[in-house]
N, C-alpha and C. Protein backbone atom coordinates (compact mmCIF):
# COMPACT_ATOMS: atom_id res chain seq x y z
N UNK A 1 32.53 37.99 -40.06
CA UNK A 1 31.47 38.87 -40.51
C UNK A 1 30.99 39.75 -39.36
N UNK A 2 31.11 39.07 -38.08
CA UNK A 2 30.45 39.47 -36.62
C UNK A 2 31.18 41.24 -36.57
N UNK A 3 32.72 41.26 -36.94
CA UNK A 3 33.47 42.02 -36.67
C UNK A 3 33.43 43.62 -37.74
N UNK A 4 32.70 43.46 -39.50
CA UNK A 4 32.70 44.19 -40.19
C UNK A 4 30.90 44.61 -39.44
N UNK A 5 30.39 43.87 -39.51
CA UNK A 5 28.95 44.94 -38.63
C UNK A 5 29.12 45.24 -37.73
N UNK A 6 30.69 45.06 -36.49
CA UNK A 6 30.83 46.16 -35.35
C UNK A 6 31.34 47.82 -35.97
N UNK A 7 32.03 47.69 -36.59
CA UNK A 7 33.24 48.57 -37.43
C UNK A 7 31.96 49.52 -38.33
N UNK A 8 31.23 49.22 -38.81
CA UNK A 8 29.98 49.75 -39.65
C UNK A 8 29.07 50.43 -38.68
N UNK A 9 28.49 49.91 -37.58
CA UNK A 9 27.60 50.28 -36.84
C UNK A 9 28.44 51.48 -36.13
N UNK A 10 29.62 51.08 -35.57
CA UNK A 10 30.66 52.48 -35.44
C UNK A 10 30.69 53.47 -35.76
N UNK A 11 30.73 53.21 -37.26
CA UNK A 11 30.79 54.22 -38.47
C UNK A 11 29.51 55.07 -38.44
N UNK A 12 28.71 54.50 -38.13
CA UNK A 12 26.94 54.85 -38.55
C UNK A 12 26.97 55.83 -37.10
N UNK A 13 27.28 55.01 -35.85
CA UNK A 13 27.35 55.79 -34.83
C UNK A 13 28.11 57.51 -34.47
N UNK A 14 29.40 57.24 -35.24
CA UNK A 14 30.07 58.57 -35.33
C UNK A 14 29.69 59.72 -36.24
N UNK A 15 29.08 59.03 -37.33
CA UNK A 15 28.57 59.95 -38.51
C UNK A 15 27.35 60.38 -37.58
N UNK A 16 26.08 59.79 -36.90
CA UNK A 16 25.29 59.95 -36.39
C UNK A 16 25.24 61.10 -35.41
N UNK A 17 26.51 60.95 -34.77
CA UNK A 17 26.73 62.03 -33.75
C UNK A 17 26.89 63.42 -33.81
N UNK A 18 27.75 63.30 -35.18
CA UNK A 18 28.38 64.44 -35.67
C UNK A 18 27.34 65.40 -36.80
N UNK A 19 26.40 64.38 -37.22
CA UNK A 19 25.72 64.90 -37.93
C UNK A 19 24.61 66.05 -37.13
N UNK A 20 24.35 65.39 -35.88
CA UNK A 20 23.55 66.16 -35.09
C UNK A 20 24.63 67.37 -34.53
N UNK A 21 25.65 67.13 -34.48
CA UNK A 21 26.64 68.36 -33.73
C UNK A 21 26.18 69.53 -34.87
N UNK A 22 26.70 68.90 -35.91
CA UNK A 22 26.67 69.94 -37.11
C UNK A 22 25.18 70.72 -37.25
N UNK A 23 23.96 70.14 -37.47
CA UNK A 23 22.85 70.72 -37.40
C UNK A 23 22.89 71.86 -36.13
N UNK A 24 23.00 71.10 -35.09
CA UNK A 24 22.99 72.44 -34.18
C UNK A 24 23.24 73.52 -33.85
N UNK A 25 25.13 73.20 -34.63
CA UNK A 25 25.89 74.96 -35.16
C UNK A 25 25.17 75.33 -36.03
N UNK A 26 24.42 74.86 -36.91
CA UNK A 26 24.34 76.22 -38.03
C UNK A 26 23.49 76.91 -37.48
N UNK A 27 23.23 77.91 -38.27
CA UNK A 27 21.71 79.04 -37.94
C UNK A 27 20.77 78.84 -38.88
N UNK A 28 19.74 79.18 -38.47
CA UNK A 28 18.40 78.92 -39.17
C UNK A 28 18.17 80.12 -40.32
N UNK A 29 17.37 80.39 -41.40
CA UNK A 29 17.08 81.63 -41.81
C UNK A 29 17.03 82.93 -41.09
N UNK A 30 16.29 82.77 -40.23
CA UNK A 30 16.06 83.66 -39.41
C UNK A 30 16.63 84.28 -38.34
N UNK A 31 18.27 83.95 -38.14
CA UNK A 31 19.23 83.86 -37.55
C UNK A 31 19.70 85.36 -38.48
N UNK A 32 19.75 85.29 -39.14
CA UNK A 32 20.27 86.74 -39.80
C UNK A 32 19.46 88.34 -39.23
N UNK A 33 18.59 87.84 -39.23
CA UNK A 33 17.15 89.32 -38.41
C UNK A 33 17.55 89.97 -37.26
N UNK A 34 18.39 88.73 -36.55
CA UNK A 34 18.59 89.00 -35.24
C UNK A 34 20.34 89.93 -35.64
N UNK A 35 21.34 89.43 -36.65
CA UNK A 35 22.43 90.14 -36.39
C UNK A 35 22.11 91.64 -37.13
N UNK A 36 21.11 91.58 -37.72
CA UNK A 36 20.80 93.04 -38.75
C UNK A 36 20.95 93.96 -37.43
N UNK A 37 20.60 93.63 -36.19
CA UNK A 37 19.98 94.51 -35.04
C UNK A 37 21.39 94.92 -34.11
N UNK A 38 21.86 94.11 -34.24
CA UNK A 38 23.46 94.04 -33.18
C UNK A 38 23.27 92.96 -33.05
N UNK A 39 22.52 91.99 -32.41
CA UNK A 39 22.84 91.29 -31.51
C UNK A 39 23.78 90.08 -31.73
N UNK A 40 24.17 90.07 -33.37
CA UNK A 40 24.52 88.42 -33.22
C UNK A 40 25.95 88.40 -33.82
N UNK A 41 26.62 87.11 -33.60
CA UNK A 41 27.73 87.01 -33.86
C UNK A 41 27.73 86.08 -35.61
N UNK A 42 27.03 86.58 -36.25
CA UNK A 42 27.03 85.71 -37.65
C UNK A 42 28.34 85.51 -37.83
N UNK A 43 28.73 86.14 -37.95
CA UNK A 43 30.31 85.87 -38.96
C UNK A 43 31.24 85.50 -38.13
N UNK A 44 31.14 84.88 -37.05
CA UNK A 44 32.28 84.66 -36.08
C UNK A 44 33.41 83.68 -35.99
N UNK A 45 33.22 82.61 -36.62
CA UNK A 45 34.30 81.87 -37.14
C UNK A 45 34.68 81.50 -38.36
N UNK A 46 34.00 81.35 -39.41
CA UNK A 46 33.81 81.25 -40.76
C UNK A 46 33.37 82.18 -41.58
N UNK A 47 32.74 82.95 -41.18
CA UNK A 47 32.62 84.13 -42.08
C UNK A 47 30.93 84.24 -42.25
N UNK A 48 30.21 85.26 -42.55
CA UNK A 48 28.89 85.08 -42.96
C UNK A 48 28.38 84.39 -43.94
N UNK A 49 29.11 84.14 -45.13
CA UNK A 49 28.91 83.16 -46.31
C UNK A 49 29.91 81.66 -45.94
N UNK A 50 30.75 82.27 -44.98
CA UNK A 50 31.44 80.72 -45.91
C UNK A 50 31.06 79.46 -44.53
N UNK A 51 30.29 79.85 -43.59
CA UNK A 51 30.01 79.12 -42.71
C UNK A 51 28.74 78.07 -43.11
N UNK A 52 27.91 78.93 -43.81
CA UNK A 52 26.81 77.81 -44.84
C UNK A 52 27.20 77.06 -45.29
N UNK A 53 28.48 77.25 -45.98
CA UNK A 53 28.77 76.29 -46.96
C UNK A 53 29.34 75.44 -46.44
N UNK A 54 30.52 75.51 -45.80
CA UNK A 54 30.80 74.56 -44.96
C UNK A 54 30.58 73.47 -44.46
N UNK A 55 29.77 73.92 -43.12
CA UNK A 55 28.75 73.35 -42.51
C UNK A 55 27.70 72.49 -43.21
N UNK A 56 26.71 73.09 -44.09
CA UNK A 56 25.98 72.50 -44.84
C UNK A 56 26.78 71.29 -45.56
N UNK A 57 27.72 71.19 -46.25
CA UNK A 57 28.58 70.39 -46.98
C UNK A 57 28.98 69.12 -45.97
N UNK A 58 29.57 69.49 -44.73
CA UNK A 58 30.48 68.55 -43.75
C UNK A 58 28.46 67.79 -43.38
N UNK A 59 27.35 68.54 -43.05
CA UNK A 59 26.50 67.83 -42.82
C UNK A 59 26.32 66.88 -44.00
N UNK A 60 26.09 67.25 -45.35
CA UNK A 60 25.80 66.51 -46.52
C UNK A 60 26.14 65.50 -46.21
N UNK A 61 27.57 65.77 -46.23
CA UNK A 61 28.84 64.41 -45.88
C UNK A 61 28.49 63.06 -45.19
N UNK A 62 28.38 63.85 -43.58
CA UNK A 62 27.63 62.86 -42.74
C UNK A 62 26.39 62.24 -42.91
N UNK A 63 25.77 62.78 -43.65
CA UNK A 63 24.43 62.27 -44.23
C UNK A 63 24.53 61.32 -45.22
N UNK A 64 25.56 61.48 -45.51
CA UNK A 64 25.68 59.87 -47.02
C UNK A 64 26.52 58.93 -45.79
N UNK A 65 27.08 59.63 -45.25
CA UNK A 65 28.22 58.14 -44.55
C UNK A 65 27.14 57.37 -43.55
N UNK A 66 26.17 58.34 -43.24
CA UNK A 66 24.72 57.62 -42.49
C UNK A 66 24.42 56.83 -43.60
N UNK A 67 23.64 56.96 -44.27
CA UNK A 67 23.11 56.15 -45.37
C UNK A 67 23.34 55.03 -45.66
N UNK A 68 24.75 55.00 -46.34
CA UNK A 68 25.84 54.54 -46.48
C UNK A 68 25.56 52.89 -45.62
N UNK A 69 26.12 53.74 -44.42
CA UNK A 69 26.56 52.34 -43.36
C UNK A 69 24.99 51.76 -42.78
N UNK A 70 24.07 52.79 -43.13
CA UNK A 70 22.77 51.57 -42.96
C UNK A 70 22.68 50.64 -43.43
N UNK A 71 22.52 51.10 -45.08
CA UNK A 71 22.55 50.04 -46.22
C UNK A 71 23.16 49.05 -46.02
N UNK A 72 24.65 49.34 -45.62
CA UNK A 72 26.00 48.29 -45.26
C UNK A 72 25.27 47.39 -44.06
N UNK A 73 24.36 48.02 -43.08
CA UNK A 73 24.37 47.02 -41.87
C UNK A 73 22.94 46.54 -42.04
N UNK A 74 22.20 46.64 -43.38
CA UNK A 74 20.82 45.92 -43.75
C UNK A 74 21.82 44.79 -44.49
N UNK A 75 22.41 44.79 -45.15
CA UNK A 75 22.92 43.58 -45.84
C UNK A 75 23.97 42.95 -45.20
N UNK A 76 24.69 43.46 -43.64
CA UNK A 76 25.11 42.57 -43.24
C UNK A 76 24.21 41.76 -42.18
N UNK A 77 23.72 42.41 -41.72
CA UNK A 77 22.59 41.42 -41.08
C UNK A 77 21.91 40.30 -41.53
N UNK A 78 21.64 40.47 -42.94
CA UNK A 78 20.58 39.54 -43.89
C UNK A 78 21.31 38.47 -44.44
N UNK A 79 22.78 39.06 -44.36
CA UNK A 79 24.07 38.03 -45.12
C UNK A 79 23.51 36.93 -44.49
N UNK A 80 23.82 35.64 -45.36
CA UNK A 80 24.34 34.07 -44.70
C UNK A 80 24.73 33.37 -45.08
N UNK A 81 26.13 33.72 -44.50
CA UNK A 81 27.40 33.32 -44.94
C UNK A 81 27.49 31.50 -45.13
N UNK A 82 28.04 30.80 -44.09
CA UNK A 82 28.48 28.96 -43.91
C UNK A 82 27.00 28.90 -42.72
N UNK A 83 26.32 29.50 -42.55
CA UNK A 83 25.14 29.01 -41.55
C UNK A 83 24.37 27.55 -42.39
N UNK A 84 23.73 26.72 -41.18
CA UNK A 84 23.38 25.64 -41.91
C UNK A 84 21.99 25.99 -42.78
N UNK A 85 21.72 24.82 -43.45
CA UNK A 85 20.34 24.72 -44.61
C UNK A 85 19.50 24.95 -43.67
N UNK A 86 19.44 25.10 -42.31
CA UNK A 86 18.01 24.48 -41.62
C UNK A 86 17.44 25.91 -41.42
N UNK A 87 18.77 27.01 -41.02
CA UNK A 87 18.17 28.50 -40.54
C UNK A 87 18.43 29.28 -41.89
N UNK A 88 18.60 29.05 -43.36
CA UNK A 88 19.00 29.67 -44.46
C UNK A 88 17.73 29.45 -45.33
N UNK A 89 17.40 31.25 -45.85
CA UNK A 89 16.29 31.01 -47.06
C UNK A 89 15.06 31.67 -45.88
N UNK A 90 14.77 32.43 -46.61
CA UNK A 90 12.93 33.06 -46.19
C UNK A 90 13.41 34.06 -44.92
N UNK A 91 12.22 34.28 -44.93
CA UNK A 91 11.97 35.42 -43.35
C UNK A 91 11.79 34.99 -42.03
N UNK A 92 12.06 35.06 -41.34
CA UNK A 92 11.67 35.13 -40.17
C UNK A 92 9.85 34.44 -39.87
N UNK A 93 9.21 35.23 -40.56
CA UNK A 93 8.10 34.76 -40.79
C UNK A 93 7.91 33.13 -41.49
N UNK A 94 8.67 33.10 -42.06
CA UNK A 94 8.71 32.03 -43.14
C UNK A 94 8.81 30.28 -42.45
N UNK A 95 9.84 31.03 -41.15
CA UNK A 95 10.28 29.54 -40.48
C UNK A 95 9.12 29.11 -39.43
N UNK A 96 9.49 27.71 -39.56
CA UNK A 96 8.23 27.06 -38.43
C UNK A 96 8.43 27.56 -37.24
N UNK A 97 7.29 27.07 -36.86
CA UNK A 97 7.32 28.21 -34.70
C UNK A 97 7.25 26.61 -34.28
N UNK A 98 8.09 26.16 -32.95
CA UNK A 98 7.91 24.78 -32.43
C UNK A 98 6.32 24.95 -32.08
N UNK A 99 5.65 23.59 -31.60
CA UNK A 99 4.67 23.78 -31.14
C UNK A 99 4.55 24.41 -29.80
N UNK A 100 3.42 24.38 -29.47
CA UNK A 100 3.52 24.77 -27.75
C UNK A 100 2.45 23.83 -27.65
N UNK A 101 2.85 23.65 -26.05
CA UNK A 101 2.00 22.12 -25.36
C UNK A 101 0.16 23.13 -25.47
N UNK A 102 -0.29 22.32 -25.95
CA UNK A 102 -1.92 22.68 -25.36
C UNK A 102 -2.23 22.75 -24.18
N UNK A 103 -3.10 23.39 -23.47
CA UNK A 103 -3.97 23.28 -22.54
C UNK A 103 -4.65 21.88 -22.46
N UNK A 104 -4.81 21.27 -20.89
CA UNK A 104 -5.35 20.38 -20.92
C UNK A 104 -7.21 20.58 -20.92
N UNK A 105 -7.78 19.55 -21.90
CA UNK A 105 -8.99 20.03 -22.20
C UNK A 105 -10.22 19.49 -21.52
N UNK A 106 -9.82 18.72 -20.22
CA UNK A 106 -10.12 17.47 -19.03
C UNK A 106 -11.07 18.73 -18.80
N UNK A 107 -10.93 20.24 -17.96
CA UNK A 107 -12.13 20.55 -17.52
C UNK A 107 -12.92 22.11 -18.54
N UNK A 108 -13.94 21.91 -17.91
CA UNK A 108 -14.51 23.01 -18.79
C UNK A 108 -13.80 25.03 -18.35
N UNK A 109 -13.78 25.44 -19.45
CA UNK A 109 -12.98 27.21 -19.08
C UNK A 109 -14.04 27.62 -18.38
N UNK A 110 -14.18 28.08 -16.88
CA UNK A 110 -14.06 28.97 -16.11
C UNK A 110 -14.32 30.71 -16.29
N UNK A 111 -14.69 31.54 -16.63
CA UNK A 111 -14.14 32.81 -16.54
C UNK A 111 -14.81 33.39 -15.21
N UNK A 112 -13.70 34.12 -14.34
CA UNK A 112 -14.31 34.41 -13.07
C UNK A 112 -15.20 35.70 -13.16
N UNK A 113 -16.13 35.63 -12.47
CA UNK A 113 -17.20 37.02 -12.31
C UNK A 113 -18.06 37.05 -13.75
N UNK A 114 -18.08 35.81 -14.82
CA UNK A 114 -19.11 35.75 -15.82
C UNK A 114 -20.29 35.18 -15.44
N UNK A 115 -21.39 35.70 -16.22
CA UNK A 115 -22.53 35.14 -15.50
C UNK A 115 -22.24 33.73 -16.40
N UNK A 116 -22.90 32.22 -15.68
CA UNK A 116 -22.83 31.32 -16.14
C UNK A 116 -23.85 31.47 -17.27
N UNK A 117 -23.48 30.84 -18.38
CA UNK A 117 -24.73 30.56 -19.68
C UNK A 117 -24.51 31.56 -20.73
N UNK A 118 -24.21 33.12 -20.33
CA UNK A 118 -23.86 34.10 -21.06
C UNK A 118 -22.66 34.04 -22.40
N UNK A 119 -21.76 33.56 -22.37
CA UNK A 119 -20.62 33.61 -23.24
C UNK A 119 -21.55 31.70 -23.79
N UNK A 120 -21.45 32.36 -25.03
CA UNK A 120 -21.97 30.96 -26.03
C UNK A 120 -20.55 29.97 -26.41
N UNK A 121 -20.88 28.65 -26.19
CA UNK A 121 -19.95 27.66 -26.40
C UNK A 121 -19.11 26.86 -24.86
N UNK A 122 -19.28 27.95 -24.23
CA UNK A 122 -19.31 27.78 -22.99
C UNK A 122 -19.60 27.35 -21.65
N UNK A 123 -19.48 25.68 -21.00
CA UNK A 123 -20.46 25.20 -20.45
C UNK A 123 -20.89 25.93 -19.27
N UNK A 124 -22.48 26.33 -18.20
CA UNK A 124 -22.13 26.81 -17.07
C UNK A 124 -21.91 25.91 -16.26
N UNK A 125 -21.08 26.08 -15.12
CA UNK A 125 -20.57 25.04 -14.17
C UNK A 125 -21.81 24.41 -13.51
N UNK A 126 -21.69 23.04 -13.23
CA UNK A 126 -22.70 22.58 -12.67
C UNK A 126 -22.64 22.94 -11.35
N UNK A 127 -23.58 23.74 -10.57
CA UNK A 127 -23.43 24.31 -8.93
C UNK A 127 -24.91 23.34 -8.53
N UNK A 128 -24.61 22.86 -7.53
CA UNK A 128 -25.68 21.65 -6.84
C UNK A 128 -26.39 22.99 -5.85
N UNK A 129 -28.20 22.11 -6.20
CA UNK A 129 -28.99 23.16 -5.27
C UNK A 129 -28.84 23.42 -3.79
N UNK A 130 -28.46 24.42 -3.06
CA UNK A 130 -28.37 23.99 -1.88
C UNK A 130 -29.58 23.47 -0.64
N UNK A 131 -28.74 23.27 0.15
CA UNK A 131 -30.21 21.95 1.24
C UNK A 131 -30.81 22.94 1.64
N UNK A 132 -31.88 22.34 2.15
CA UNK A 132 -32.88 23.35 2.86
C UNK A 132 -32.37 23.13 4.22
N UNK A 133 -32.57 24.83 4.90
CA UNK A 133 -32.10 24.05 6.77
C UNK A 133 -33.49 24.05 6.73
N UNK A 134 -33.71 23.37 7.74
CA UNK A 134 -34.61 22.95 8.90
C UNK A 134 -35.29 24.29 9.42
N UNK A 135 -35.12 25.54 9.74
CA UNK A 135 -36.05 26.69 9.74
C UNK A 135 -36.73 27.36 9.19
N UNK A 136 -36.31 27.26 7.43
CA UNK A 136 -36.21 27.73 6.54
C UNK A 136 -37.41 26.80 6.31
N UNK A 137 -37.65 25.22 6.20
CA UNK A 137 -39.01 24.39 6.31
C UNK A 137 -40.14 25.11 6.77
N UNK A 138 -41.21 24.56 5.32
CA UNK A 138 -42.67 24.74 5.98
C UNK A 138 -42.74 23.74 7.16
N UNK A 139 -43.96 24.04 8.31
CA UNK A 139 -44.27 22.85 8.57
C UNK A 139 -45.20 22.12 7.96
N UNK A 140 -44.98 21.03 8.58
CA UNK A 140 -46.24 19.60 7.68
C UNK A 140 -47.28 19.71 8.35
N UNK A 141 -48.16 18.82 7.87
CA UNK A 141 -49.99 19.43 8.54
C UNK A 141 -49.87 18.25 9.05
């Protein structure tokens, strides 16, 4: 299966490429204003009419074979083929997430540069009063 979604995505890739080549040759409406004057080469390989058609058509083209091989590489992706029961059925969303280890809950959260007491639920750290020095003392009578 690995090998028909290389061969598809290929497909999607070359149509992709070509589709943009093609947009870029054609001319816009307003591409005609400019040859009314001299300046342009409208009709220079295909003709003034038959280059629209063409072009426009070979883009069409590439535009379904885009399509096309999306569709093809949404349903090969989603395929499941001999995969086991355990990864088969639902979304992505659908399947369990392993756990993840918790945080240990031994000390209280921290946040640095919060004022302590401010954030509710939150213990503030116990900070011990500091000593008095000895200069900083009244004296005694």
């Amino acid at each position: 299966m690995q090998i028909w979604f290389n061969i598809v995505l290929a497909v999607q890739l070359l149509a992709a490429v070509a589709m943009i080549g093609l947009v870029l040759v054609q001319h816009g409406k307003g591409a005609d204003m400019g040859a009314s004057f001299g300046s342009g080469a409208s009709g220079s390989l295909f003709g003034a009419t038959g280059s629209a058609n063409f072009l426009s058509r070979s883009t069409a083209l590439c535009a379904t074979v885009f399509f096309v091989c999306t569709l093809a590489l949404a349903y090969l992706s989603n395929y499941r083929g001999a995969e086991p029961a355990a990864n088969s059925g639902g979304s992505v969303l659908d399947r369990a997430v392993p756990a993840a280890s918790a945080p240990a809950a031994s000390a209280p959260v921290q946040i640095p540069g919060a004022v302590p007491g401010a954030i509710p639920g939150v213990a503030a750290p116990a900070v011990p009063a500091p000593a008095p020095v000895a200069s900083d003392a009244a004296p005694a009578r």
